[in-house]
Protein backbone atom coordinates (compact mmCIF):
# COMPACT_ATOMS: atom_id res chain seq x y z
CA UNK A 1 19.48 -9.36 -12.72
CA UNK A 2 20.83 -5.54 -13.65
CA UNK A 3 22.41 -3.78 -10.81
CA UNK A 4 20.54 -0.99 -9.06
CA UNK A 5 21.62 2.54 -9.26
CA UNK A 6 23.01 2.79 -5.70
CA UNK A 7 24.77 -0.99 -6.17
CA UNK A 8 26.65 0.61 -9.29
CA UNK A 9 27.12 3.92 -7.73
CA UNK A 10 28.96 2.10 -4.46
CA UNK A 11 31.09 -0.23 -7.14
CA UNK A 12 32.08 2.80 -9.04
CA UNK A 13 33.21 4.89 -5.59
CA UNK A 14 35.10 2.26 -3.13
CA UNK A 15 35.68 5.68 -0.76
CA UNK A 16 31.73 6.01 -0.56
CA UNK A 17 31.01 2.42 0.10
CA UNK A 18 33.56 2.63 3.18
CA UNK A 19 32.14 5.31 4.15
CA UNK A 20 28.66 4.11 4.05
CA UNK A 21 29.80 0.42 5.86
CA UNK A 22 31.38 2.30 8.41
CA UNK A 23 28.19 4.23 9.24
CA UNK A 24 26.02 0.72 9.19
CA UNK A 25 28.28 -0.75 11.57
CA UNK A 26 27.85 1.74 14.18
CA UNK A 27 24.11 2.53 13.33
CA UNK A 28 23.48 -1.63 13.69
CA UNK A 29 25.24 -1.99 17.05
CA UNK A 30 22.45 0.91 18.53
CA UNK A 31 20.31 -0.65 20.99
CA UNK A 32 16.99 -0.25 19.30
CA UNK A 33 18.50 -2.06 15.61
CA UNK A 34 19.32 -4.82 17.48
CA UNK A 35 15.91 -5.31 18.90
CA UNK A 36 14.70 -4.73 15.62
CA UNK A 37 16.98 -7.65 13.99
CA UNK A 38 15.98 -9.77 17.00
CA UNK A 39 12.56 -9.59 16.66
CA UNK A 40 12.46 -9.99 13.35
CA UNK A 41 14.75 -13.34 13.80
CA UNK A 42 12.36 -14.67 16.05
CA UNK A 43 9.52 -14.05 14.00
CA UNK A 44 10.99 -15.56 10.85
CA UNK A 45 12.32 -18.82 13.26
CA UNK A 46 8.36 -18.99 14.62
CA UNK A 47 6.99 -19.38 11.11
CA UNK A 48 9.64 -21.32 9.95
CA UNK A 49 11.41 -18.59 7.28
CA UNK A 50 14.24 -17.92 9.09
CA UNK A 51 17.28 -19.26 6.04
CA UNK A 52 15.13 -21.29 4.23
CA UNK A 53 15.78 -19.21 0.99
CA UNK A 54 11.71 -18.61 0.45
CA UNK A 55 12.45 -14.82 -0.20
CA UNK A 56 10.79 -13.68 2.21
CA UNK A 57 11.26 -10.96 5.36
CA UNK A 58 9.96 -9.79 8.44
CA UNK A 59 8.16 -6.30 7.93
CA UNK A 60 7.37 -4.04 10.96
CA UNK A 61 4.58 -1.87 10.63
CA UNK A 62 3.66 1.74 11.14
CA UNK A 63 2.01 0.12 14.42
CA UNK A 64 4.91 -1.87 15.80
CA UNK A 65 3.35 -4.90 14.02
CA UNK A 66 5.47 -7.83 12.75
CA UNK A 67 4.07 -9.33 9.17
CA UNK A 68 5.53 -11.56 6.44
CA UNK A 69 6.66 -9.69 2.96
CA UNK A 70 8.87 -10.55 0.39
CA UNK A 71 12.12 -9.22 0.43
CA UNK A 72 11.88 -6.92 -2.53
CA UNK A 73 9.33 -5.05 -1.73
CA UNK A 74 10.47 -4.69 2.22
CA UNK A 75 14.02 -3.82 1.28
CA UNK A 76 12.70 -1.54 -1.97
CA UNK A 77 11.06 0.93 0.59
CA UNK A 78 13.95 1.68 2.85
CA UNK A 79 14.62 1.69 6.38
CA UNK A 80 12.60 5.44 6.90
CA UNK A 81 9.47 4.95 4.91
CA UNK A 82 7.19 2.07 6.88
CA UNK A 83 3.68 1.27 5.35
């Protein structure tokens, strides 16, 4: 599989992909992304997802709503832009 634009943009410039890691660290320690992560870990341990390697993720929608989705097309829309 090719690399995406942003994948070879971050291999090209280490400086911008330390940047960027240090900003996910702190932005994943904030008290609502850890909710998030847990809920979606309990969700994907419920119906029996959670590691399994089945390609699929927990999707929260526009409505607070937890669903099953595969992991390209959750990850593809971003972390902003919730259907």
């Amino acid at each position: 599989m090719a690399l995406s634009k942003s994948a070879k943009y971050y291999r090209d410039n280490p400086e911008a992909r330390e940047k960027k890691n240090k900003y996910n660290k702190i932005y994943q320690r904030r008290p609502d992304a850890v909710k998030k992560r847990v809920e979606c870990n309990k969700f994907n341990r419920d119906n029996g997802t959670y590691g399994n390697g089945d390609n699929k993720d927990c999707s929260h929608g526009k409505n607070g709503s937890l669903r099953q989705e595969d992991q390209k097309t959750n990850r593809a829309r971003g972390g902003g832009q919730r259907r």
